[in-house]
C-alpha atoms as a PDB file:
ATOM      1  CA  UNK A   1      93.968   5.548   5.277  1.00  0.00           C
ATOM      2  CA  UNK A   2      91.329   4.425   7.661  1.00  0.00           C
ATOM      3  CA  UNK A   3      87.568   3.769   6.006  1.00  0.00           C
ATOM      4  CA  UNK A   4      84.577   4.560   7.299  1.00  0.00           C
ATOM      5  CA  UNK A   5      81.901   1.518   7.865  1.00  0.00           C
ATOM      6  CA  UNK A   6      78.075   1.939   7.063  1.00  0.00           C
ATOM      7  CA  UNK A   7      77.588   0.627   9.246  1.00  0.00           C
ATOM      8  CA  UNK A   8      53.349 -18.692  29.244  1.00  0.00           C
ATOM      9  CA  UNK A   9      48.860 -21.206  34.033  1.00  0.00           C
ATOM     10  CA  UNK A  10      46.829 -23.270  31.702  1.00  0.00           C
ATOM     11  CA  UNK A  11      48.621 -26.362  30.827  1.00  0.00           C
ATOM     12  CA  UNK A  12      49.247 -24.700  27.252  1.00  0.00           C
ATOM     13  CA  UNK A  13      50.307 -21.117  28.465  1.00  0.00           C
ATOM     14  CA  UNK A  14      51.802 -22.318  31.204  1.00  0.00           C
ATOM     15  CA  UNK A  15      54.033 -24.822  28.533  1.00  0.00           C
ATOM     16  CA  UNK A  16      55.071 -21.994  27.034  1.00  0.00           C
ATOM     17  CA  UNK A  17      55.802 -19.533  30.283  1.00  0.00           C
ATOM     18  CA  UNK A  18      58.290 -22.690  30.734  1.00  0.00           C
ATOM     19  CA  UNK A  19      60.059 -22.474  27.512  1.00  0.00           C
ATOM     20  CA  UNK A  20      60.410 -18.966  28.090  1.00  0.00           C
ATOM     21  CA  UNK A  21      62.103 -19.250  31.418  1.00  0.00           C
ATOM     22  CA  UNK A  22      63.724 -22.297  30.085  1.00  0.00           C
ATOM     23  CA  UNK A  23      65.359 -19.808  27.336  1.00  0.00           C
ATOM     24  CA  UNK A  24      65.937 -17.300  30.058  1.00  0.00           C
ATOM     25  CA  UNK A  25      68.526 -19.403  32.161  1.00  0.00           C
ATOM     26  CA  UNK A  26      70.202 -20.889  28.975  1.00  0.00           C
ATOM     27  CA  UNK A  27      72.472 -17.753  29.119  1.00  0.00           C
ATOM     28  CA  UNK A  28      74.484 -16.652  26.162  1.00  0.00           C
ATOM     29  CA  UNK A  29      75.340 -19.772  25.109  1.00  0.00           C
ATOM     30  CA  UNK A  30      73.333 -20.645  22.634  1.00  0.00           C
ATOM     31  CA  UNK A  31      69.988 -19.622  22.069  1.00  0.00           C
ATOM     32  CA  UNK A  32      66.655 -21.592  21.073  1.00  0.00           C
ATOM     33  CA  UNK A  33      65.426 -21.411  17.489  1.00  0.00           C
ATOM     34  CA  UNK A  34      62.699 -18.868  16.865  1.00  0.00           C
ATOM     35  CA  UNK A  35      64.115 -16.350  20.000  1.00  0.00           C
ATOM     36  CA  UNK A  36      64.592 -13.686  17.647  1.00  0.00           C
ATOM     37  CA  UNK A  37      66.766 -12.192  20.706  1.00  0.00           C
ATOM     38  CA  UNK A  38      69.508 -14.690  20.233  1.00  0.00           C
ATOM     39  CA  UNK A  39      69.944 -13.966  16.299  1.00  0.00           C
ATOM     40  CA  UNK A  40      73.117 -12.740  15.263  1.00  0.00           C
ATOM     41  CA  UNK A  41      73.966 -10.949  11.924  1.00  0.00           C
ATOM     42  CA  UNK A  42      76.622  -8.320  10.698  1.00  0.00           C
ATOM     43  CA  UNK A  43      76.024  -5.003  10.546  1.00  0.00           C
ATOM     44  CA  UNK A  44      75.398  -5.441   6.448  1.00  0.00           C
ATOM     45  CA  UNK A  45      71.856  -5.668   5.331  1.00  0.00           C
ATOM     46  CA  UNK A  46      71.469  -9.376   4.488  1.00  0.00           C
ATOM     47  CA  UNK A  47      74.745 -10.520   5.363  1.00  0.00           C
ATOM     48  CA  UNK A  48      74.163 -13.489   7.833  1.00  0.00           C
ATOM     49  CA  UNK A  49      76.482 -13.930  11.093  1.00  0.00           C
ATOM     50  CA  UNK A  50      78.052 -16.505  12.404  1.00  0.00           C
ATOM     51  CA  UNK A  51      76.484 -18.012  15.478  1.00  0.00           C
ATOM     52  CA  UNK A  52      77.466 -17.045  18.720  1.00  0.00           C
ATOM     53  CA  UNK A  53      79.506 -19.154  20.933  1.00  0.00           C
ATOM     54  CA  UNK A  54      78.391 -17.398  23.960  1.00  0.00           C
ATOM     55  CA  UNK A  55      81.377 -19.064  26.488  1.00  0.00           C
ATOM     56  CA  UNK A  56      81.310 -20.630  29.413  1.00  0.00           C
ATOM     57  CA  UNK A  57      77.722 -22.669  29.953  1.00  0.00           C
ATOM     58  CA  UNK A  58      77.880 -21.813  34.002  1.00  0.00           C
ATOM     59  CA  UNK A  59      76.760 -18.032  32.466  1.00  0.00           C
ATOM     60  CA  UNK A  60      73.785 -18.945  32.163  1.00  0.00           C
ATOM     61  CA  UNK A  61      73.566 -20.223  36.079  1.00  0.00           C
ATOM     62  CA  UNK A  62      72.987 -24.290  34.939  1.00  0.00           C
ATOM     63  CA  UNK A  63      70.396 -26.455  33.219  1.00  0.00           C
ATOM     64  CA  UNK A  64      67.680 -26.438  35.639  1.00  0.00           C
ATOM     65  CA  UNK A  65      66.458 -24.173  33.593  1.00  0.00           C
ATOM     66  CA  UNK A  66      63.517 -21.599  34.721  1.00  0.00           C
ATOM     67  CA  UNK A  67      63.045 -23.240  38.101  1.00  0.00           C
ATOM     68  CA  UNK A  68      63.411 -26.723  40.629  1.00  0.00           C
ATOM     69  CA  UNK A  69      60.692 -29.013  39.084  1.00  0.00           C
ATOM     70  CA  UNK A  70      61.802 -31.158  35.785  1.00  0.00           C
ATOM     71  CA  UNK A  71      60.237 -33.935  34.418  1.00  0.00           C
ATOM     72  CA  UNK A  72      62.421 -36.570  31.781  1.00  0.00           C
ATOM     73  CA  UNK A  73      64.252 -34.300  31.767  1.00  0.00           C
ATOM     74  CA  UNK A  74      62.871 -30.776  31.141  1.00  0.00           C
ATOM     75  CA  UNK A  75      61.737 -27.895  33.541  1.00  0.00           C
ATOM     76  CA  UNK A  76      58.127 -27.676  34.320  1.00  0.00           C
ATOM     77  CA  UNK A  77      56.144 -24.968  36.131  1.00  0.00           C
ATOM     78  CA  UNK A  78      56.332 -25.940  39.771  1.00  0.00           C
ATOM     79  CA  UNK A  79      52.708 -24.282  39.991  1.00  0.00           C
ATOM     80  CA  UNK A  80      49.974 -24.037  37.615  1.00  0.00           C
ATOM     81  CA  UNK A  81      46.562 -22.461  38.394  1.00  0.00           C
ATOM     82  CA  UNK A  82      44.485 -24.887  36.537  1.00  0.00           C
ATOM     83  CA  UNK A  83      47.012 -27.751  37.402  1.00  0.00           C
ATOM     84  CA  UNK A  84      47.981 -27.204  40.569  1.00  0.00           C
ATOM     85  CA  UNK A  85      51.449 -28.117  42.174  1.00  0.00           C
ATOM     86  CA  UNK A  86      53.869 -30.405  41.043  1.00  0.00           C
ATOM     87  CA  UNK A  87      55.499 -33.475  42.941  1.00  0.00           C
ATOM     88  CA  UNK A  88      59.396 -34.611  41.327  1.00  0.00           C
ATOM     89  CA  UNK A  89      58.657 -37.614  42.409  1.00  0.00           C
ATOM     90  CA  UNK A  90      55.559 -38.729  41.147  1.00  0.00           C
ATOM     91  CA  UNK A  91      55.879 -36.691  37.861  1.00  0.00           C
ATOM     92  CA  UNK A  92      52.403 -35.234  38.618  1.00  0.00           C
ATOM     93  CA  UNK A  93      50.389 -31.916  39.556  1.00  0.00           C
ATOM     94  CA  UNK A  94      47.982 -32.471  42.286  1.00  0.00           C
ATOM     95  CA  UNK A  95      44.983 -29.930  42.891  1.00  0.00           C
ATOM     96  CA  UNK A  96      42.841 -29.802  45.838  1.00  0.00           C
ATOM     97  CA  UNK A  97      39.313 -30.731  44.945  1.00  0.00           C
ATOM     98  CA  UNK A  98      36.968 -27.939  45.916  1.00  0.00           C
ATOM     99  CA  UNK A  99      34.203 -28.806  47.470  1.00  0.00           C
ATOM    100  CA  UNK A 100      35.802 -31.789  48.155  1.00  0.00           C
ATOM    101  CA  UNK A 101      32.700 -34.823  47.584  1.00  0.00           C
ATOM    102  CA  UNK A 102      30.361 -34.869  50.501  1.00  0.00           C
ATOM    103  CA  UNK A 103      31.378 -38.806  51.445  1.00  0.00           C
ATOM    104  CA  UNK A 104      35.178 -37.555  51.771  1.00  0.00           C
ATOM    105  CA  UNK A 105      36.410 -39.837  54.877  1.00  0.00           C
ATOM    106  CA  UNK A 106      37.572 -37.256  57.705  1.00  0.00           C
ATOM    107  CA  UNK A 107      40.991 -36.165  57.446  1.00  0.00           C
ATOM    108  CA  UNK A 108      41.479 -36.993  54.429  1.00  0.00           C
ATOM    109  CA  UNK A 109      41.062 -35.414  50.724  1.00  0.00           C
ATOM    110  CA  UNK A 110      40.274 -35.774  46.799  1.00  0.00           C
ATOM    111  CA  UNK A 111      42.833 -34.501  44.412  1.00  0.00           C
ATOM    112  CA  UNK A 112      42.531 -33.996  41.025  1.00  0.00           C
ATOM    113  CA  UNK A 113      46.321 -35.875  39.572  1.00  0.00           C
ATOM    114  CA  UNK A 114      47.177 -34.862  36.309  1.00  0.00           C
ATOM    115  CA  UNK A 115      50.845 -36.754  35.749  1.00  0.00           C
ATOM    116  CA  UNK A 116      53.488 -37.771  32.849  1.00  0.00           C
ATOM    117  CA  UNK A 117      54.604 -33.358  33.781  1.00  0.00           C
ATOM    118  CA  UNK A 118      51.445 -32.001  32.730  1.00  0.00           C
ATOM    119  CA  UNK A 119      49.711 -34.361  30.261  1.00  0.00           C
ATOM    120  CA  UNK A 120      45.530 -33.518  30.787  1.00  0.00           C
ATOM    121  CA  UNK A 121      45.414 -37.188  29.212  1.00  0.00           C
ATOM    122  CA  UNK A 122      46.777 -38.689  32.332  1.00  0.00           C
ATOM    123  CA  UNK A 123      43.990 -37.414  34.947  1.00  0.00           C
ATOM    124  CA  UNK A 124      42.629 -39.635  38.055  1.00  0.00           C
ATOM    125  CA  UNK A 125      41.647 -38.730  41.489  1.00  0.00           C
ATOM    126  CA  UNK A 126      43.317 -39.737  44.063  1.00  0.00           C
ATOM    127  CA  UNK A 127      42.360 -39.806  47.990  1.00  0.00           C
ATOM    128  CA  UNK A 128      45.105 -38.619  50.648  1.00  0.00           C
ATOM    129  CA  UNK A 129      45.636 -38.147  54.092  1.00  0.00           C
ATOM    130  CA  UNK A 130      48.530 -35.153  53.729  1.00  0.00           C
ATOM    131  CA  UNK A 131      48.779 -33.185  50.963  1.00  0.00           C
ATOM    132  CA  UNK A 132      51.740 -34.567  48.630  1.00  0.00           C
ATOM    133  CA  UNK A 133      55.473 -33.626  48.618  1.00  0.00           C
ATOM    134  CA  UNK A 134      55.947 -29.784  46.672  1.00  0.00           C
ATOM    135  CA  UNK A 135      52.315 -28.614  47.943  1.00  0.00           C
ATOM    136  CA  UNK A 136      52.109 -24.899  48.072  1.00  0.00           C
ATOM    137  CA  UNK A 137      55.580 -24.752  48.098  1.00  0.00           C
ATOM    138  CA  UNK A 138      56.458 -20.966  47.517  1.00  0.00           C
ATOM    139  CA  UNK A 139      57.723 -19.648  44.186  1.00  0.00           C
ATOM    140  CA  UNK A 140      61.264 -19.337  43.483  1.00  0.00           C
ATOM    141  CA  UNK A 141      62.255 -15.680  42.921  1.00  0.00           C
ATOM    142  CA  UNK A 142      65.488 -16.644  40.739  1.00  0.00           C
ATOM    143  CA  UNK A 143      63.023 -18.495  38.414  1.00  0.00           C
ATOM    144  CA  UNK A 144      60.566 -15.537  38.423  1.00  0.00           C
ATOM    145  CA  UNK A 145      63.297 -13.312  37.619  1.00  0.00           C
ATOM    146  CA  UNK A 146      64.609 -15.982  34.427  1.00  0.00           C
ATOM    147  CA  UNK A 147      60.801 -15.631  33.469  1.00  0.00           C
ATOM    148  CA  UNK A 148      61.021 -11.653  33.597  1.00  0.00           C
ATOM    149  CA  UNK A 149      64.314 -11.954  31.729  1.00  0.00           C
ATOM    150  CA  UNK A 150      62.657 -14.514  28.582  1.00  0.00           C
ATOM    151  CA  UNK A 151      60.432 -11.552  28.529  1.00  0.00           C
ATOM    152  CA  UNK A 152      63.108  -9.114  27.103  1.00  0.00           C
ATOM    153  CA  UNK A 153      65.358  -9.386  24.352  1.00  0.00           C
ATOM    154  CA  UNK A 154      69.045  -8.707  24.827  1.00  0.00           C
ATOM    155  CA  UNK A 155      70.308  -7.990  21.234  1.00  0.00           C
ATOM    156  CA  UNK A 156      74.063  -9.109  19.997  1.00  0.00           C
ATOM    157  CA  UNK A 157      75.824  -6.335  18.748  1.00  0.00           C
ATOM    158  CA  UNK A 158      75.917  -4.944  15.164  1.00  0.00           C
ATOM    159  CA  UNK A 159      79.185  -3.877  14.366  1.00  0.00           C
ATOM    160  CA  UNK A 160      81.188  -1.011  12.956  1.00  0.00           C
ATOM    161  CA  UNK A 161      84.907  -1.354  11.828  1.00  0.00           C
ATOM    162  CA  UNK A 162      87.512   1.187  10.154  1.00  0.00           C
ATOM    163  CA  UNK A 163      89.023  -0.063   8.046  1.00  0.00           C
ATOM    164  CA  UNK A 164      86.539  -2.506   6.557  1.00  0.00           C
ATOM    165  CA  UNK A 165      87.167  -4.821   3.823  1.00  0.00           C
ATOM    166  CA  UNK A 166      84.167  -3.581   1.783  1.00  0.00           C
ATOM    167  CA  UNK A 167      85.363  -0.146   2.030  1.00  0.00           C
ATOM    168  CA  UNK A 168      88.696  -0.281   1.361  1.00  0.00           C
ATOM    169  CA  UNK A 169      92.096  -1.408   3.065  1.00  0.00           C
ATOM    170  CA  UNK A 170      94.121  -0.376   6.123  1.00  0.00           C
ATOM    171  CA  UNK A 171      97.360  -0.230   6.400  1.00  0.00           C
ATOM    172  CA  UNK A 172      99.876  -2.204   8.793  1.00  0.00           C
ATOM    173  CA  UNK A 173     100.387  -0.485  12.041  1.00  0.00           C
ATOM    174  CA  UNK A 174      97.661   2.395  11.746  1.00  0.00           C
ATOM    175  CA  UNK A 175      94.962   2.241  14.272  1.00  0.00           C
ATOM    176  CA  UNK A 176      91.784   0.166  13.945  1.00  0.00           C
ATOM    177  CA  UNK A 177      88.639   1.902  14.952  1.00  0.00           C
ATOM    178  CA  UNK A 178      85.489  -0.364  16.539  1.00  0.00           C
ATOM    179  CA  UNK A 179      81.858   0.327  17.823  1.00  0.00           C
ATOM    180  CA  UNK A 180      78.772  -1.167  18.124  1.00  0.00           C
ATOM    181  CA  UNK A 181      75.219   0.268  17.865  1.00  0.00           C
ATOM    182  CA  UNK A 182      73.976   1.923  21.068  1.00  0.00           C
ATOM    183  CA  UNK A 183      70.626   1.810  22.205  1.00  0.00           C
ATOM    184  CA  UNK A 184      68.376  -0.164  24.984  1.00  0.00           C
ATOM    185  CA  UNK A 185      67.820  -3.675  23.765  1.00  0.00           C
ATOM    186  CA  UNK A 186      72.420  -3.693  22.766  1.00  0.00           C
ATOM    187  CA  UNK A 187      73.776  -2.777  26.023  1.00  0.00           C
ATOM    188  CA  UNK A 188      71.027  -1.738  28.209  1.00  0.00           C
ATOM    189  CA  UNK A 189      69.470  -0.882  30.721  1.00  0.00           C
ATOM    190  CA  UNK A 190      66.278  -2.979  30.582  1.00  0.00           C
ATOM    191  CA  UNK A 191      63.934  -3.655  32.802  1.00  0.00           C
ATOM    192  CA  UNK A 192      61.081  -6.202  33.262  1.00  0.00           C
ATOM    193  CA  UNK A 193      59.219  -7.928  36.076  1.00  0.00           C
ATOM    194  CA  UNK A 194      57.218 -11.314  36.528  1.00  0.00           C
ATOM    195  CA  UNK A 195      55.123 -12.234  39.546  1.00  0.00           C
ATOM    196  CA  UNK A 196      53.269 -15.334  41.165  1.00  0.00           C
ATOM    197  CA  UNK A 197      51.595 -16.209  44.165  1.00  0.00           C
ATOM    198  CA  UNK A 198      51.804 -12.789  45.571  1.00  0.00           C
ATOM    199  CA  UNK A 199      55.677 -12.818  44.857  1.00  0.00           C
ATOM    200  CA  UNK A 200      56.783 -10.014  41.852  1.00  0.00           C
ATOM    201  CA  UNK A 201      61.102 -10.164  41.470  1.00  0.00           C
ATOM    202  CA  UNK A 202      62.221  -7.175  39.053  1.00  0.00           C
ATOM    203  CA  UNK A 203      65.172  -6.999  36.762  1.00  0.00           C
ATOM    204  CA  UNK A 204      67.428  -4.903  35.730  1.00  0.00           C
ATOM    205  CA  UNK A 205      69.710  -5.680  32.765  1.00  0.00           C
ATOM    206  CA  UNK A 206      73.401  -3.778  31.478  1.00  0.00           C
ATOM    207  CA  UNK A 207      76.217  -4.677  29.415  1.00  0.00           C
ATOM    208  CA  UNK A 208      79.351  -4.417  31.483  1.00  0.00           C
ATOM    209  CA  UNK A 209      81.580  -4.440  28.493  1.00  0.00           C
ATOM    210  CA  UNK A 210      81.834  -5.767  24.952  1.00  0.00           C
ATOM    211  CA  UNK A 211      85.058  -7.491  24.275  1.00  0.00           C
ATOM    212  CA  UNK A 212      86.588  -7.659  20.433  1.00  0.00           C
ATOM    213  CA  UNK A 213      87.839 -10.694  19.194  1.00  0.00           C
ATOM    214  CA  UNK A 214      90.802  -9.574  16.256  1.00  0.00           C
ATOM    215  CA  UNK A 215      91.275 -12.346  14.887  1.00  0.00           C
ATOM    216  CA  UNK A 216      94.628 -12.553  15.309  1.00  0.00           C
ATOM    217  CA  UNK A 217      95.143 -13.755  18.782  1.00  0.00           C
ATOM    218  CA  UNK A 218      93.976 -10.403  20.708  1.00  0.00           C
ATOM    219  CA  UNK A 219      91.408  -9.477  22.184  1.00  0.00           C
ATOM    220  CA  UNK A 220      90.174  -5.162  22.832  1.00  0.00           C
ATOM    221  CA  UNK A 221      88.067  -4.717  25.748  1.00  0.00           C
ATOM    222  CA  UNK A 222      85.749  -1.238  25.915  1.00  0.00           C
ATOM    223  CA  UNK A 223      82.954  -0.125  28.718  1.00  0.00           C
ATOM    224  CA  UNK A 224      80.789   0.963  26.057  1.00  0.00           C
ATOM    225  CA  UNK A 225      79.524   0.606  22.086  1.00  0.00           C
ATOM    226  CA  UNK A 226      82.615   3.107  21.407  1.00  0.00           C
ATOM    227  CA  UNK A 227      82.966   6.065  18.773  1.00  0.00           C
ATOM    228  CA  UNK A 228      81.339   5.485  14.680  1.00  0.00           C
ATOM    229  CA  UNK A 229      84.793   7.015  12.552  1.00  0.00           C
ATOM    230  CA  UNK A 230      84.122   9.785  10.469  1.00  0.00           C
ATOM    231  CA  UNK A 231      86.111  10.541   7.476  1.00  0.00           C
ATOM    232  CA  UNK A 232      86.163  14.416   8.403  1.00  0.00           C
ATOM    233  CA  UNK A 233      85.393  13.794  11.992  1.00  0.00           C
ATOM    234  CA  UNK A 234      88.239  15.506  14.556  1.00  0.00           C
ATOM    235  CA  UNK A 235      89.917  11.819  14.997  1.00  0.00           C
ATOM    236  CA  UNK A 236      89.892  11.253  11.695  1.00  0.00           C
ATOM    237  CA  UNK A 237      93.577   9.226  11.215  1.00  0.00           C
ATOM    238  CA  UNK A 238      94.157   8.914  14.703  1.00  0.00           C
ATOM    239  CA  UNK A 239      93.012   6.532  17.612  1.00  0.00           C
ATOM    240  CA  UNK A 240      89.546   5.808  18.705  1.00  0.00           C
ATOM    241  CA  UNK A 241      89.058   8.005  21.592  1.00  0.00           C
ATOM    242  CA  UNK A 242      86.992   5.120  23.570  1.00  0.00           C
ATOM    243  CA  UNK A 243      87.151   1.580  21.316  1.00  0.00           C
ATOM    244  CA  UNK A 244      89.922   0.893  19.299  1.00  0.00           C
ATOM    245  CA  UNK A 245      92.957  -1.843  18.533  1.00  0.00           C
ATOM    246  CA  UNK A 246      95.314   1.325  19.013  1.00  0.00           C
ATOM    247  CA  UNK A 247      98.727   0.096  17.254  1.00  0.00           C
ATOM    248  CA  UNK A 248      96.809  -1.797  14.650  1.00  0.00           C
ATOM    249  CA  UNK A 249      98.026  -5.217  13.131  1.00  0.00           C
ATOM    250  CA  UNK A 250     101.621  -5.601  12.820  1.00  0.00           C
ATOM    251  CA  UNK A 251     101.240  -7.652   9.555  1.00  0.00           C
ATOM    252  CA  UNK A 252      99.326  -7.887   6.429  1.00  0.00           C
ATOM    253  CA  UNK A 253      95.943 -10.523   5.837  1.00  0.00           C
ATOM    254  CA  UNK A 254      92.415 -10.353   6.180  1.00  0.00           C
ATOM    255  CA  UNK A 255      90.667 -10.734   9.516  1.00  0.00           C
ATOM    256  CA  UNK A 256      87.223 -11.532  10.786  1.00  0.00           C
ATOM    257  CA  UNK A 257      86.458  -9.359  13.820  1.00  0.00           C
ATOM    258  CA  UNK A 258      83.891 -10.554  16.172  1.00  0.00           C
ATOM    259  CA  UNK A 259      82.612  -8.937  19.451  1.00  0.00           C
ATOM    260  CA  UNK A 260      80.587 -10.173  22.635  1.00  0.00           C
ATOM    261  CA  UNK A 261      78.278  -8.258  25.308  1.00  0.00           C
ATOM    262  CA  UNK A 262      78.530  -9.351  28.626  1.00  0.00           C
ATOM    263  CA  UNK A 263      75.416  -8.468  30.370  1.00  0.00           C
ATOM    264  CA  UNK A 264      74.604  -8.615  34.467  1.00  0.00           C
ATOM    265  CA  UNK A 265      71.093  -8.731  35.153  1.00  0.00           C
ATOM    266  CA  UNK A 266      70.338  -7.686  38.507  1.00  0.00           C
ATOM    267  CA  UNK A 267      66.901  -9.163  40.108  1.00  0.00           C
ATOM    268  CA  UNK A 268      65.048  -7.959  43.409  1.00  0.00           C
ATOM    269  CA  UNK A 269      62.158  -9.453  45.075  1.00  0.00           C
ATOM    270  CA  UNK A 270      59.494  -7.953  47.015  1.00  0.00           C
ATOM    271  CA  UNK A 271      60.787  -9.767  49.589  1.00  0.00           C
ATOM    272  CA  UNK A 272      63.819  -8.416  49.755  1.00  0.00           C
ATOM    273  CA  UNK A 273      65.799 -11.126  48.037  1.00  0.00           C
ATOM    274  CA  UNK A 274      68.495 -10.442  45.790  1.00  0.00           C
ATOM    275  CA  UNK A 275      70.579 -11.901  43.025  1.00  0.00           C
ATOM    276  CA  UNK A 276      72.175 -11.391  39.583  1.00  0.00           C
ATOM    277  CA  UNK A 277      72.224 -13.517  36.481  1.00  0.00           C
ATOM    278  CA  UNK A 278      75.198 -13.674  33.353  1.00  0.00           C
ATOM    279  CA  UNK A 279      74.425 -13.338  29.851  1.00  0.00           C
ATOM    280  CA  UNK A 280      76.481 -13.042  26.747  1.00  0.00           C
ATOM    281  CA  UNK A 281      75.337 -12.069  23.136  1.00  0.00           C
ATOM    282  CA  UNK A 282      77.720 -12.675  20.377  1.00  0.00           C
ATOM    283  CA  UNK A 283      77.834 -11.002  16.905  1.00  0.00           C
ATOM    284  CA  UNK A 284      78.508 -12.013  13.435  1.00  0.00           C
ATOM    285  CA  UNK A 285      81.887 -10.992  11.754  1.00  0.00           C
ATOM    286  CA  UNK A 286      82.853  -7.922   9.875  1.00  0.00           C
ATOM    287  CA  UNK A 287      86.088  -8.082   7.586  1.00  0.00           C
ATOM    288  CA  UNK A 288      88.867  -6.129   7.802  1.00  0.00           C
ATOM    289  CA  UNK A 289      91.606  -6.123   4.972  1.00  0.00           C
ATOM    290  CA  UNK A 290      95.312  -4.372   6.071  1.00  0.00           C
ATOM    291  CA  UNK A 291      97.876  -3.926   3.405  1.00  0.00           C
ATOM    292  CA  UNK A 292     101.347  -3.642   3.363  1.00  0.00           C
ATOM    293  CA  UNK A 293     102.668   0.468   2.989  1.00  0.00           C
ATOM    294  CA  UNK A 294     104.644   0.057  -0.286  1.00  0.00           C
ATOM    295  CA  UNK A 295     107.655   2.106  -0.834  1.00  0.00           C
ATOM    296  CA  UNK A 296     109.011   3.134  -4.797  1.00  0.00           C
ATOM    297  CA  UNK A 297     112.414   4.133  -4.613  1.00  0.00           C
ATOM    298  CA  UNK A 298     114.455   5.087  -7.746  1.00  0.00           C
END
């Protein structure tokens, strides 16, 4: 009775480096518009998802987001080439003048102050006799490795249910069968890297496991994207050998199954620091319809 399913330093590129990042530690939990990596659909052609609702906000490891220098209130490259280094503070980059101007008074220098976080319309030299607070601090590997991970795309999953509404009706108590498309950018492993200032962090990122939301209360945890049913496959009418909801729903109705990846990414430094980051991608619904077994008895 069970149906198969069809189943970027200039002030501009480094703006958008900080987006990136920005993205990057947002986690699973929701998203910015235009990351096509945070879209989530069904696993019908054209049928739209609901949005993720990606859990707990510490997965994404807080709103600093992409590294320790914000500005009202949004993160901003702690070094830029062009720029220079950032002061919280003052709100402003400062970059050593070079040459500095042949009347510079000894022991001090010229820097070139660009403030309001970044704004080239807010320029002005100023004369010091120590460099500023935040100069040539070194980069932060964790935010190197959220600006290797904004580089990648971690895909929700597209599902696969048996029965399916579309398909047909299941029947009370008969097992449910549930996978996910396999491949890299669903459940891994990617890698990516990101360097700065002689500094490069690697990543490594891997679903864990996907956990199925029944609609119903329940919840079906697998280790991997689980088993596509087949008709005339050797399972065919019995349990999923790997991802299933085993006894099946013990009444009749229509339910919206869900499922969410919960992916570790791993990070090294070259040198030798270490970390990991949490991610969640959640997908759109597919509908399952279960029926009652009617008995005729004369």
């Amino acid at each position: 009775m069970l149906a198969a399913a069809v189943a970027p330093p200039a002030a501009a590129a480094g703006a958008a480096t900080t987006v990136r990042a920005a993205a990057a530690r947002a986690g699973g939990i929701e998203c910015p518009v235009g990351q096509h990596d945070c879209n989530v659909w069904d696993d019908d052609p054209g049928t739209p998802g609901r949005p993720g609702d990606g859990g707990d906000p510490g997965d994404g490891g807080g709103s600093d987001a992409g590294g320790k220098c914000q500005w009202n209130g949004r993160v901003v490259a702690c070094y830029d080439e062009d720029l220079g280094w950032f002061d919280n503070g003052s709100g402003c980059y400062y970059k050593l003048e070079e040459p500095q101007p042949p009347d510079t008074p000894e022991g001090k220098q010229w820097y070139l102050v660009t403030c309001n976080g970044g704004d080239l319309g807010s320029q002005h030299e100023e004369l010091l006799d120590a460099p500023p607070p935040g100069y040539g601090t070194p980069p932060d590997p964790e935010e190197l490795a959220r600006r290797a991970l904004a580089s990648i795309s971690l895909l929700p999953p597209r599902l696969g249910v048996a029965p399916r509404k579309s398909k047909g009706p299941g029947l009370v108590g008969l097992p449910v069968w549930m996978w996910a498309s396999p491949g890299e950018d669903y459940f891994g492993p990617l890698q990516a890297s990101a360097s700065d200032r002689g500094l490069t962090v690697s990543i490594t990122a891997k679903v864990d496991r996907i956990v199925w939301d029944m609609d119903n209360g329940e919840k079906v945890e697998c280790t991997g994207p689980g088993t596509p049913y087949e008709v005339n496959g050797a399972h065919a009418g019995q349990p999923s050998p790997d991802c299933g909801y085993d006894d099946g729903y013990p009444r009749a109705d229509t339910y919206d199954v869900s499922a969410t990846t919960f992916w570790t990414v791993k990070w090294q430094s070259s040198s030798g620091e270490s970390g990991q980051i949490t991610q969640t991608r959640t997908s759109g619904t597919a509908q399952i319809q279960i029926d009652e077994l009617q008995v005729v008895t004369r």
